[in-house]
Protein backbone atom coordinates (compact mmCIF):
# COMPACT_ATOMS: atom_id res chain seq x y z
CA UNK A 1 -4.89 25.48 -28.17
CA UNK A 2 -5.42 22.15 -25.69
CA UNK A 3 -8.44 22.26 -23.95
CA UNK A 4 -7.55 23.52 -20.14
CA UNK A 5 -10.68 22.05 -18.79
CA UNK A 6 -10.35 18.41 -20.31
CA UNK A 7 -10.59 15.30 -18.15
CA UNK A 8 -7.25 13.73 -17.42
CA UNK A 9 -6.66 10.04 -18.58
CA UNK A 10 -6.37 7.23 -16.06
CA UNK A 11 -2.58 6.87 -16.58
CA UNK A 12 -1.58 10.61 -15.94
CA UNK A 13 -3.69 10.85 -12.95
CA UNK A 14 -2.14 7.88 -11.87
CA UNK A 15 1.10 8.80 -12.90
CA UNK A 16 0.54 11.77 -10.75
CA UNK A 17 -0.32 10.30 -7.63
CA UNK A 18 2.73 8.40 -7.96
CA UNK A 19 4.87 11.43 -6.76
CA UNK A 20 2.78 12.05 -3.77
CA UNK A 21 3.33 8.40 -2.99
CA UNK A 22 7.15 8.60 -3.26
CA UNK A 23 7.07 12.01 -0.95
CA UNK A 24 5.21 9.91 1.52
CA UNK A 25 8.07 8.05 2.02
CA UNK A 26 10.26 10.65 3.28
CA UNK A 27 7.12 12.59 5.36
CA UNK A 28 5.58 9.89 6.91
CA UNK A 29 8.80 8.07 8.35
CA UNK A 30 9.40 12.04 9.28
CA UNK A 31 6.19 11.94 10.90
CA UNK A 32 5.74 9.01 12.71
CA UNK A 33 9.32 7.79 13.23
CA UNK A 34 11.83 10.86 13.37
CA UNK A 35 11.90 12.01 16.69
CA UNK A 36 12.07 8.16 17.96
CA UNK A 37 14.99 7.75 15.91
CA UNK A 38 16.57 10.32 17.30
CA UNK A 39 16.00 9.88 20.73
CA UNK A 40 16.33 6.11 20.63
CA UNK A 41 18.21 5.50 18.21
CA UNK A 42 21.07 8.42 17.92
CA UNK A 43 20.62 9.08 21.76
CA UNK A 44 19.36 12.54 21.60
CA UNK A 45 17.58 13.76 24.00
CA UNK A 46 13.52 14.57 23.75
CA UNK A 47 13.87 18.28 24.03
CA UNK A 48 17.12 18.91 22.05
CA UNK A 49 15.59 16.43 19.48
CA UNK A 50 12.10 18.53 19.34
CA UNK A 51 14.55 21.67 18.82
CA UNK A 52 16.37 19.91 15.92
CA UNK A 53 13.06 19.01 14.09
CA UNK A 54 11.87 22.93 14.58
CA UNK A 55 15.27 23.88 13.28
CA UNK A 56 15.09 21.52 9.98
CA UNK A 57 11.49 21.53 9.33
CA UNK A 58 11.66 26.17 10.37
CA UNK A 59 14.40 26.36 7.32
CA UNK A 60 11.99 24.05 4.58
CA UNK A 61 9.15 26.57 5.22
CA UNK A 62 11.14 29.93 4.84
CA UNK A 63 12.80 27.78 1.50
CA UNK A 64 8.82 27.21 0.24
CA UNK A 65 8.37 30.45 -0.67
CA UNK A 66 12.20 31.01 -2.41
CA UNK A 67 11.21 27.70 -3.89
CA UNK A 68 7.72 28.76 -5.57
CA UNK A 69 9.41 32.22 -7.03
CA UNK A 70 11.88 29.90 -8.57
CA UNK A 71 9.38 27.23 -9.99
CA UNK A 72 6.91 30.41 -11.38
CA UNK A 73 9.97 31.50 -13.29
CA UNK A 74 11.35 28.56 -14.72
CA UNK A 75 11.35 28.20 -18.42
CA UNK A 76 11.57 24.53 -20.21
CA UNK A 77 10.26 22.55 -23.01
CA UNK A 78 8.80 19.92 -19.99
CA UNK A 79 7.49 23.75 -18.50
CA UNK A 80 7.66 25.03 -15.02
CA UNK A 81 7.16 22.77 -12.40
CA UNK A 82 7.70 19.33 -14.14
CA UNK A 83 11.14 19.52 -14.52
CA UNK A 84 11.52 19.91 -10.55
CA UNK A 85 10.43 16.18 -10.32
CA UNK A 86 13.35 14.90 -12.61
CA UNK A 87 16.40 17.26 -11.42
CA UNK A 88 15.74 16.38 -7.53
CA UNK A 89 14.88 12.73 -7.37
CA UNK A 90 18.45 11.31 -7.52
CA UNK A 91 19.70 13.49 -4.78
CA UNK A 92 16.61 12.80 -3.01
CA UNK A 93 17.29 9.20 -2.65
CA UNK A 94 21.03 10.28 -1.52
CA UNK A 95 20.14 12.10 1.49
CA UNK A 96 17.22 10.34 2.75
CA UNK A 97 19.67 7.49 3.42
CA UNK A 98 22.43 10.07 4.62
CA UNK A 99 19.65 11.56 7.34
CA UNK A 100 18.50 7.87 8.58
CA UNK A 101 22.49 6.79 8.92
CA UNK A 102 24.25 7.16 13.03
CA UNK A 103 27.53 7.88 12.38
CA UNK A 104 29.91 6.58 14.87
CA UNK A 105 30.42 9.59 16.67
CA UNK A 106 30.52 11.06 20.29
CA UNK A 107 26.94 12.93 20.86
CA UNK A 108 28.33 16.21 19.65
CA UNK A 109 28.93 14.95 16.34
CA UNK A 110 25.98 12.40 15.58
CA UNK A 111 23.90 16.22 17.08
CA UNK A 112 25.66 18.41 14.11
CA UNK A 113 25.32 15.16 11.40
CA UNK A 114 21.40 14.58 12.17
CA UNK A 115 21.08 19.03 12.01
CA UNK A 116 23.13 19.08 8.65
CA UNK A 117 21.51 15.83 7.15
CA UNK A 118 18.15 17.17 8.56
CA UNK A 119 18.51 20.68 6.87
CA UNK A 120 19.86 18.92 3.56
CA UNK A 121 16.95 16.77 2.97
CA UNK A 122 13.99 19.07 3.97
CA UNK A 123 15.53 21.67 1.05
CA UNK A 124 15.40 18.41 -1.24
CA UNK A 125 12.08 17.73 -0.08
CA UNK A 126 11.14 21.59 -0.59
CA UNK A 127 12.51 21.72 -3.96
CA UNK A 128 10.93 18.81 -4.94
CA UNK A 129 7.26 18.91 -3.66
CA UNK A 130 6.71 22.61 -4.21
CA UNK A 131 6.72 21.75 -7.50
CA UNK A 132 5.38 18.90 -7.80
CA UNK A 133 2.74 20.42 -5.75
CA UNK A 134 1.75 22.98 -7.78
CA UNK A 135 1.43 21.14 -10.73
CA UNK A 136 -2.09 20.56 -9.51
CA UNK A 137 -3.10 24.02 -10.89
CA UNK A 138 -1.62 23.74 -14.23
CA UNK A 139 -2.56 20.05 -15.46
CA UNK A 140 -5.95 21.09 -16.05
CA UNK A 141 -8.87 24.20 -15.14
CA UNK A 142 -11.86 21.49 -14.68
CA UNK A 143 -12.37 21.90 -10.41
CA UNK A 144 -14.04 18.62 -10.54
CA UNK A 145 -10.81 17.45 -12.39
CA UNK A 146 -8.85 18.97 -9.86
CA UNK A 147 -10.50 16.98 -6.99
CA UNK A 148 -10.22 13.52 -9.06
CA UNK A 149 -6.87 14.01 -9.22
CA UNK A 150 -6.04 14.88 -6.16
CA UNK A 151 -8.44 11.46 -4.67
CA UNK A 152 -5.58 9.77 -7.07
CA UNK A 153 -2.97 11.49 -5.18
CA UNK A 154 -4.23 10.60 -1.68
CA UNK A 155 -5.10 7.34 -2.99
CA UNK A 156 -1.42 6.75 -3.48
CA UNK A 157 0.08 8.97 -0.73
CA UNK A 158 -1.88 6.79 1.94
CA UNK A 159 -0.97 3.51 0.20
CA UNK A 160 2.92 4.83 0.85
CA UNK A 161 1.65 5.74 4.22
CA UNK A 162 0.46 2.19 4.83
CA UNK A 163 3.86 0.87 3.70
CA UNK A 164 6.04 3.30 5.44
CA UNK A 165 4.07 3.03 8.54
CA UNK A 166 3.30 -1.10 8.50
CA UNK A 167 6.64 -2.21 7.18
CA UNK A 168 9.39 0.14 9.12
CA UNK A 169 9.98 -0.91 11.97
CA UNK A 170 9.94 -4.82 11.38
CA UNK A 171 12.30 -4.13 7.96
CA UNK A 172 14.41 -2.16 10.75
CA UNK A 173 14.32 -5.37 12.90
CA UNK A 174 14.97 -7.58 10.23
CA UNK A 175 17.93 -5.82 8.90
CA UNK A 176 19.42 -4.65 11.62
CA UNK A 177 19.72 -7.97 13.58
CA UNK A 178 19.55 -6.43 17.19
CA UNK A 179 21.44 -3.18 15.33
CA UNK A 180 19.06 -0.31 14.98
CA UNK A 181 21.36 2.33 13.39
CA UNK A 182 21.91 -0.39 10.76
CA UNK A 183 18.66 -1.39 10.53
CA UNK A 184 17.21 2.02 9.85
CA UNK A 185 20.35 2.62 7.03
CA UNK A 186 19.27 -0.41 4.96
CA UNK A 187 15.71 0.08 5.15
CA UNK A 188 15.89 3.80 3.95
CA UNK A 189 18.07 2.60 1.20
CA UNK A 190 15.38 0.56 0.28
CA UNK A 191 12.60 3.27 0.63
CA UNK A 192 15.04 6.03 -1.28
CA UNK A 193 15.38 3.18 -4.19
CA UNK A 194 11.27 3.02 -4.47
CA UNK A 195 11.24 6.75 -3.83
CA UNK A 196 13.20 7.59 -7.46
CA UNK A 197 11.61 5.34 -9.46
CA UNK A 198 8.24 6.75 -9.01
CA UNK A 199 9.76 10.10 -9.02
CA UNK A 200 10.57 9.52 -12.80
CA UNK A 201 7.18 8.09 -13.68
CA UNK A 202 5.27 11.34 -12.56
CA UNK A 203 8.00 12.98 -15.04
CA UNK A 204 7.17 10.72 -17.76
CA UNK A 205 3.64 10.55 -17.40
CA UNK A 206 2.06 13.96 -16.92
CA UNK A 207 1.65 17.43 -18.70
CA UNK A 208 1.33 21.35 -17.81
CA UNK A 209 -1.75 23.26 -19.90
CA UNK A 210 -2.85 26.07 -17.74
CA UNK A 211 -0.47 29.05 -18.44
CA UNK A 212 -0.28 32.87 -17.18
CA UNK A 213 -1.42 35.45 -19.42
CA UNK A 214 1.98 35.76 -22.02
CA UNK A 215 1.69 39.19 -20.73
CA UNK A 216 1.69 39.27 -17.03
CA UNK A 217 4.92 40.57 -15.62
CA UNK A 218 6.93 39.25 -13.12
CA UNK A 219 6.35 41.13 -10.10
CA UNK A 220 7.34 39.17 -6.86
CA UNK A 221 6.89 41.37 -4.26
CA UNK A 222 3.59 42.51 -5.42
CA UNK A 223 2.65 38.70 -5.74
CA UNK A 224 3.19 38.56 -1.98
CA UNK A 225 1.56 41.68 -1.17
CA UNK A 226 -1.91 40.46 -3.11
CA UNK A 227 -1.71 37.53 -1.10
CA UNK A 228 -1.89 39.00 2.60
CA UNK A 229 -5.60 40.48 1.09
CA UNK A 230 -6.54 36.92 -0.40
CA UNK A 231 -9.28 36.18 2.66
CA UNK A 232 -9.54 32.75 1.34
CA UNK A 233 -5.17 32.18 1.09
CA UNK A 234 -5.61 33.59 4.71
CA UNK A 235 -7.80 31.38 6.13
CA UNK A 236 -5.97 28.20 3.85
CA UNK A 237 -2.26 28.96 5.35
CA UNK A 238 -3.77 29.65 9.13
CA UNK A 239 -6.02 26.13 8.43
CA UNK A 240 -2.47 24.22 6.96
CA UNK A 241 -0.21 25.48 9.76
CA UNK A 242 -2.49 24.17 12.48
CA UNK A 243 -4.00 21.21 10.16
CA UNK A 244 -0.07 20.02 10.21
CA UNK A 245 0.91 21.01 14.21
CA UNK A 246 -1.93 18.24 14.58
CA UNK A 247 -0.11 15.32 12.09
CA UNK A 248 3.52 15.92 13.75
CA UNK A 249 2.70 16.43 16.86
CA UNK A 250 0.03 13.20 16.97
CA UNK A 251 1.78 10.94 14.49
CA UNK A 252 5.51 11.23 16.18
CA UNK A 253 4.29 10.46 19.67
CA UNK A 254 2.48 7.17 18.47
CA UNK A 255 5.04 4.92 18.75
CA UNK A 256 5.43 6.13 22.15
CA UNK A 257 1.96 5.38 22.92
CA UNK A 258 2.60 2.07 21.87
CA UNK A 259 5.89 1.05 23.49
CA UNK A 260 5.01 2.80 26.64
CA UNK A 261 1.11 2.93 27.38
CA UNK A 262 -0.30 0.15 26.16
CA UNK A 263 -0.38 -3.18 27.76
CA UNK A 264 1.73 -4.95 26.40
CA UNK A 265 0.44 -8.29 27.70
CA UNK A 266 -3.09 -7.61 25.87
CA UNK A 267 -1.76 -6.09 23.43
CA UNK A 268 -0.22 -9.44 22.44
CA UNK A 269 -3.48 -11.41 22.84
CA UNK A 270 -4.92 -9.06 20.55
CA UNK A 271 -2.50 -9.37 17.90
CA UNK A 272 -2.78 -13.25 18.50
CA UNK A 273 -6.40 -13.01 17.16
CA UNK A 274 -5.17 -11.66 14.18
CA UNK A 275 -2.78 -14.12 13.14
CA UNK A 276 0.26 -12.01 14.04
CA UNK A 277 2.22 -14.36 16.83
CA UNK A 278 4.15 -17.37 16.63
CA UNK A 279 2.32 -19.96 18.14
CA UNK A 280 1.28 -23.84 17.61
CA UNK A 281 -0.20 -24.74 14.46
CA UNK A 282 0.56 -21.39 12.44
CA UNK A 283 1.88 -21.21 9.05
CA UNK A 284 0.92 -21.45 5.64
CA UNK A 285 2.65 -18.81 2.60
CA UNK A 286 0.67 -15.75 3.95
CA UNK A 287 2.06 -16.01 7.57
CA UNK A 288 5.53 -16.80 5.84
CA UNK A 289 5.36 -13.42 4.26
CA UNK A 290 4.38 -11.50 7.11
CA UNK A 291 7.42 -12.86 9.09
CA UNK A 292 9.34 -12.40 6.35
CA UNK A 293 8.66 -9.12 7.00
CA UNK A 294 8.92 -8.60 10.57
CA UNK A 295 5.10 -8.84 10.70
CA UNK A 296 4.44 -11.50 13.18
CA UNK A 297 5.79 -11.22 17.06
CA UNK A 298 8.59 -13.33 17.74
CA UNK A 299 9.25 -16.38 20.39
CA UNK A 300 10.80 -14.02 22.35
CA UNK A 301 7.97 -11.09 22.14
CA UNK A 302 10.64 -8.68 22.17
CA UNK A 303 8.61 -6.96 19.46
CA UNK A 304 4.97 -6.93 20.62
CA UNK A 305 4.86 -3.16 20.73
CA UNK A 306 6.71 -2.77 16.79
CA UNK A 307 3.92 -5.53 15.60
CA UNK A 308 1.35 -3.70 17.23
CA UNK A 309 2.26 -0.11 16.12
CA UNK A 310 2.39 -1.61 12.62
CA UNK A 311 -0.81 -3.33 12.26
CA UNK A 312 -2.73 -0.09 14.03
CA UNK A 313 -0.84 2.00 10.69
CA UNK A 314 -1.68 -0.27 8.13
CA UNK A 315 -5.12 -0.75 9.23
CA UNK A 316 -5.62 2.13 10.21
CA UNK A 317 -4.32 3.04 6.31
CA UNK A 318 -6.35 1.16 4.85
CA UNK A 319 -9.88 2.59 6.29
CA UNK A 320 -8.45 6.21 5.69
CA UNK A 321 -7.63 4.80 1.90
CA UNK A 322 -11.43 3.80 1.47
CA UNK A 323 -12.50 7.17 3.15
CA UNK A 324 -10.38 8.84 0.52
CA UNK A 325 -11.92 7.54 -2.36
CA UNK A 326 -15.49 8.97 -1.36
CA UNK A 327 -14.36 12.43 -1.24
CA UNK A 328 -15.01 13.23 -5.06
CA UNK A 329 -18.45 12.08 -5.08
CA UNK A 330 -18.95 13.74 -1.62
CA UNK A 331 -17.87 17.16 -2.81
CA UNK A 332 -19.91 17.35 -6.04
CA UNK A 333 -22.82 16.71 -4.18
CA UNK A 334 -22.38 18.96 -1.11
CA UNK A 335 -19.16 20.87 -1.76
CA UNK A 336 -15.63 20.62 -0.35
CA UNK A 337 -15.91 23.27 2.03
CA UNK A 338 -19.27 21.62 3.63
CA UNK A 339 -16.88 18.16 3.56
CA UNK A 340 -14.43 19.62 5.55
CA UNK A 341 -16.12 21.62 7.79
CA UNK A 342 -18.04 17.79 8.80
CA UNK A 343 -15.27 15.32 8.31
CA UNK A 344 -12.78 17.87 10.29
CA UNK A 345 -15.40 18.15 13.17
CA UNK A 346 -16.23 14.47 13.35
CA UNK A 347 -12.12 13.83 13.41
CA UNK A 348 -11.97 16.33 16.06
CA UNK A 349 -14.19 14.37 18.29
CA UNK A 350 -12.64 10.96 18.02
CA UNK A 351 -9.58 12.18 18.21
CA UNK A 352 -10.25 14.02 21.42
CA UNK A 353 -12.07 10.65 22.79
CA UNK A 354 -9.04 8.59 22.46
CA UNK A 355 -7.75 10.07 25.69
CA UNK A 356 -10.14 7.97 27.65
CA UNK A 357 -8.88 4.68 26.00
CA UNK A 358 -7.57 2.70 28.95
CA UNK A 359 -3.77 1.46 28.63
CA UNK A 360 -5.96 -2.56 28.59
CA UNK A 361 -8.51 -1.40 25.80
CA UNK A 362 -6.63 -2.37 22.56
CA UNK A 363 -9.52 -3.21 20.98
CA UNK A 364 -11.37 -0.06 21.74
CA UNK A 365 -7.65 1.77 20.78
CA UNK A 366 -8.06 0.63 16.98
CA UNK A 367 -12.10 0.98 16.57
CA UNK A 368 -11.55 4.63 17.73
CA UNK A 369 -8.36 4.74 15.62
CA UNK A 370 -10.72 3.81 12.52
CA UNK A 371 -13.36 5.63 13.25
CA UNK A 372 -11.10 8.68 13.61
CA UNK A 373 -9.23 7.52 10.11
CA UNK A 374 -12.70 7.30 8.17
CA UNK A 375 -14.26 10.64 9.24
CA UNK A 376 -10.70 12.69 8.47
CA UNK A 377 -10.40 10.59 5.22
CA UNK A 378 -12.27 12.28 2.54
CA UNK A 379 -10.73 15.71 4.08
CA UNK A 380 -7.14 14.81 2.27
CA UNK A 381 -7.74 15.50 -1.00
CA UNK A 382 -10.16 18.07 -0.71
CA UNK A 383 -7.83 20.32 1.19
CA UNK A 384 -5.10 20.14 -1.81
CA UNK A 385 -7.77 20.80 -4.16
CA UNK A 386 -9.23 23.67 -2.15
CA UNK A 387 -5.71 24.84 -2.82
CA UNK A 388 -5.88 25.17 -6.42
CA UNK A 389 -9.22 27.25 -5.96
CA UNK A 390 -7.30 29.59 -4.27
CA UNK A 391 -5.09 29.90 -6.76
CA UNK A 392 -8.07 30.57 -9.29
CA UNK A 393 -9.77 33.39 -6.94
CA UNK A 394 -6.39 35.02 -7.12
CA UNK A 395 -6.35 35.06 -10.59
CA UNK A 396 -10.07 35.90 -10.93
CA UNK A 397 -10.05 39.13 -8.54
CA UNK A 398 -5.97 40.26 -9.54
CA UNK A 399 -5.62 38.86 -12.85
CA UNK A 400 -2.44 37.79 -12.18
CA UNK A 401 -1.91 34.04 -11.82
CA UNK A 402 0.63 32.83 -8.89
CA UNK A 403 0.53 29.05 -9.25
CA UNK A 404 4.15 28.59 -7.59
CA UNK A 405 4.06 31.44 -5.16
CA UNK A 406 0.52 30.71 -3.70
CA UNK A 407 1.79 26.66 -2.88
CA UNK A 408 5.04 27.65 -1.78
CA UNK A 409 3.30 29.97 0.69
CA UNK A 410 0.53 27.24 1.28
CA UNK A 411 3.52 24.73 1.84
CA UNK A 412 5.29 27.31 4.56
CA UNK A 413 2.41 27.20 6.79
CA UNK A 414 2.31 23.69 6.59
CA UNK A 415 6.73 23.26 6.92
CA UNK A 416 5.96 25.83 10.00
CA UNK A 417 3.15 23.59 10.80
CA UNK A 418 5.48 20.35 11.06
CA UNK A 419 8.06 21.93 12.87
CA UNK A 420 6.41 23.58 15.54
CA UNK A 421 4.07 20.00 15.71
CA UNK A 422 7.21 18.01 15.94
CA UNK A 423 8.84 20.05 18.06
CA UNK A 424 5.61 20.70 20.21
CA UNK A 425 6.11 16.51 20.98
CA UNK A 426 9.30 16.09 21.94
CA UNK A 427 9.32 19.27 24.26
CA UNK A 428 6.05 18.35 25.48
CA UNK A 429 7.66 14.62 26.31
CA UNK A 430 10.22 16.10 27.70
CA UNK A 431 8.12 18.08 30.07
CA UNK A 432 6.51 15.38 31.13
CA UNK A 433 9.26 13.44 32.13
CA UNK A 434 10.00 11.15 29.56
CA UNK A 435 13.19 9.08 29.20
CA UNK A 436 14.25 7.15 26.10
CA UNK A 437 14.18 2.99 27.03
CA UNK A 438 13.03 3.11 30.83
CA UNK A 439 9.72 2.27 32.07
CA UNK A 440 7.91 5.67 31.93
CA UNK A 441 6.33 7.12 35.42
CA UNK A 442 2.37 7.57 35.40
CA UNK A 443 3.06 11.80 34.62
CA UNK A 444 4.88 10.84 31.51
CA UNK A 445 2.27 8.25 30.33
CA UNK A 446 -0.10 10.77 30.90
CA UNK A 447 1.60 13.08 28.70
CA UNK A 448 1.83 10.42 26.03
CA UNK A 449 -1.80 10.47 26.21
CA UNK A 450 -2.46 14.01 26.07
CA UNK A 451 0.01 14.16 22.96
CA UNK A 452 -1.73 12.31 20.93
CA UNK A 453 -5.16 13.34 21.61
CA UNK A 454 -6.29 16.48 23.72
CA UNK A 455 -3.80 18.67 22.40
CA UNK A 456 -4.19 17.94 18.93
CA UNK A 457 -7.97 18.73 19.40
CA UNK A 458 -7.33 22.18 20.27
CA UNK A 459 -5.67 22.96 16.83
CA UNK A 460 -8.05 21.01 14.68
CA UNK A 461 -10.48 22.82 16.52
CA UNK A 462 -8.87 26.45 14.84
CA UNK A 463 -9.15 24.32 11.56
CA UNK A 464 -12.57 24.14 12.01
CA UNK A 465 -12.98 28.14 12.71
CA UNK A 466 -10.89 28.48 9.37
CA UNK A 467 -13.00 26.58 7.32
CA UNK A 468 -16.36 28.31 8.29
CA UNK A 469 -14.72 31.86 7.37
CA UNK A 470 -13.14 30.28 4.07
CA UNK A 471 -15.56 31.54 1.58
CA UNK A 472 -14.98 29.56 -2.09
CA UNK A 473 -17.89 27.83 -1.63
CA UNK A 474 -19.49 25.43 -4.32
CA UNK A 475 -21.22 28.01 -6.75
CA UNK A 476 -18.54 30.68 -6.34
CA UNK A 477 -16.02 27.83 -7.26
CA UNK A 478 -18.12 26.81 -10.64
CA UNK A 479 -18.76 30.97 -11.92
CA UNK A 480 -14.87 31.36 -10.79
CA UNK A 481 -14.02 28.38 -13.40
CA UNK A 482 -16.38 29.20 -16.02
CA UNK A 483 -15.40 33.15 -16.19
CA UNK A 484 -11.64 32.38 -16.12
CA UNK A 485 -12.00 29.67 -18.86
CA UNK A 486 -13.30 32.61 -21.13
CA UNK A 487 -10.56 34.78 -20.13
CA UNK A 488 -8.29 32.48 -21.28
CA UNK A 489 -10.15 31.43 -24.45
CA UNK A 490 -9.93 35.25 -25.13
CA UNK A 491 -5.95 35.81 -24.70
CA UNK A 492 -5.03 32.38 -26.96
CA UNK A 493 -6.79 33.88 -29.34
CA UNK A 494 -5.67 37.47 -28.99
């Protein structure tokens, strides 16, 4: 029998994290761009838009769970979850440009195209990433493995995240030509081209080892019931569910922040010292490529807010990308669950602090941004491996291992998470007064503010709680490994 416990090569770690990276493409332009597409763009309004995100993102979690029975049950010669990768990339790529496309329709009908397109590509997204998701659990048993791989993962779901978030907006500009709804078609075209290509390289790269006892039934319903007296699944699905309120409801109100709040007028001095306007004496190939890209603010400055909001995500990025790739060393030393606990606290704070940023500060805007980026950082990848512990408690107290049903129930609380978060912002936008394309009264800026700081802070703050009563802590996680190792050992050789 393969060794369960063996260290993964470079390439199929690698391979891995290139399926993360193509989801990123879909969640992060979900994240940071959706409801601003559909407000400004489609011409929905805030608060029916905030109720079409809950509707989408409310049918992808209650599909999670369908989705993980399915995935724990399939049988193939690639095994159970791989396969999912393969059969769902090419209609992946489909619908993400379907979803990003304004028909030309009265509002009625663009309202029932963005619901239908919405609702078709989360259930893509579901039956794609469960899987995908899960195969965490079953590449290997090594914990220290586990949290390598998912660094990888992170590693290449932020580098997506800096493209997605840096390169939107001006490829929107750039293709669309003063036409948004065509702008946003060809760039997700783009995007869903990337998006299958590295779907079929995590296919091709990697490999399931970790199987269920050949003699564990299938049971569903008791699966479920076990879980509700998992302390540790408790406190992981209450932690994802507010964890992801937090990245909806901050990321899709950024752009906001940026078009609305800050001044525009500093904002563009600022961006001057970084090489990003058109002015006297610049050039040279690396300012031709950022142009070419939409990078650099035009004659006209029409786009000083799209420039800005780009450079904060990509910088931004690419601090949280370094973070990332401390959080393996960080939790052999300490632990994850003494990571999190610090990095989510620290996050919590700078987060909450960004509320006193004044609309002039842009300076002070980013160095909170990054210092908010690097404390949250090594807290990606530790989560998703803290997942896969959960998994292996499960199986160490019922004896019954629930790899699909335990990520599809993780990933509910987080699809709950992103729809209440998403709709939480355009609601709360709403409430405060805001109107798509107008200058914004003070009450709305102030709930721009407050969107993107104080009231995430409140949920983090439950993340927090559910950390300190989440009790796989370091020593529990290495007997847990070592005893179900020799269980398995046992029934190979039975």
């Amino acid at each position: 029998m393969e060794d369960q416990t063996q260290r993964l090569s470079f390439l199929e770690k690698a391979g891995y994290s290139l399926g993360d990276g193509a989801a990123n493409f879909v969640f992060m332009t979900m994240i940071l761009f959706q409801l601003n597409f559909y407000t400004d763009t489609m011409g929905i309004t805030a608060a029916v838009a905030g109720s079409l995100l809950l509707v989408g993102r409310l049918w992808d979690a209650f599909f999670d769970p369908m989705m993980g029975v399915v995935a724990d049950r399939t049988e193939t010669r690639w095994g159970k979850f791989r396969p999912w990768v393969l059969w769902t990339a090419i209609p992946w790529g489909i619908v993400m440009v379907l979803a990003y496309t304004t028909p030309d329709w009265g509002y009625t009908g663009k309202l029932l195209w963005a619901c239908a397109t919405n609702v078709l590509l989360m259930t893509l997204y579901s039956a794609n990433n469960t899987p995908y998701s899960a195969m965490t659990g079953v590449m290997t048993g090594n914990v220290h493995e586990r949290t390598s791989l998912s660094s990888y993962r992170f590693v290449s779901a932020m580098i997506a995240q800096l493209i997605v978030g840096g390169f939107t907006l001006p490829l929107v500009a750039k293709f669309g030509h003063g036409d948004k709804a065509k702008g946003w078609q060809m760039t997700m075209a783009l995007w869903a081209t990337v998006c299958m290509v590295l779907f079929l390289i995590t296919f091709l790269t990697t490999k399931e080892r970790i199987k269920p006892d050949p003699k564990q039934k299938s049971e569903p319903r008791q699966d479920f019931a076990n879980l509700v007296k998992t302390g540790p699944w408790v406190a992981m699905f209450i932690l994802t569910l507010s964890h992801f309120i937090v990245l909806a409801m901050r990321g899709g109100t950024i752009s906001y922040y940026f078009q609305y709040y800050a001044n525009q007028g500093k904002l563009y001095d600022f961006l001057g010292t970084a090489g990003l306007t058109n002015v006297a004496g610049s050039g040279g190939l690396w300012h031709y490529l950022l142009n070419t890209f939409g990078l650099v603010v035009d004659a006209q400055k029409s786009n000083v807010s799209s420039v800005g909001f780009s450079f904060f995500n990509m910088t931004s990025q690419f601090v949280t990308v370094l973070g990332v790739l401390t959080s393996t060393a960080l939790s052999i030393k300490f632990g994850k669950k003494a990571v999190a606990i610090w990095g989510f606290s620290l996050t919590t704070i700078f987060m909450a602090l960004f509320y006193l940023v004044p609309a002039d500060a842009i300076g002070a805007m980013f160095i909170m941004e990054y210092a908010r980026a690097l404390t949250y950082a090594p807290t990606i990848p530790l989560i998703w491996a803290m997942f896969a512990d959960v998994v292996d408690y499960s199986e160490w107290k019922t004896g019954r291992r629930i790899t699909g049903v335990i990520y599809a129930t993780i990933l509910f609380g987080l699809k709950t998470g992103l729809s209440l978060g998403g709709a939480m912002a355009g609601w709360l936008l709403s409430g405060f007064g805001y109107r798509a394309n107008v200058v914004q009264t003070p009450h709305a800026l102030e709930g721009i503010r407050m969107t993107i700081s104080l009231f995430p802070a409140i949920f983090f703050g439950i993340v927090i709680v559910c950390l300190v009563f989440y009790k796989i802590g370091k020593s529990l996680n290495i007997q847990i490994q070592d005893e179900l190792a020799e269980r398995r050992r046992k029934f190979a050789s039975a």
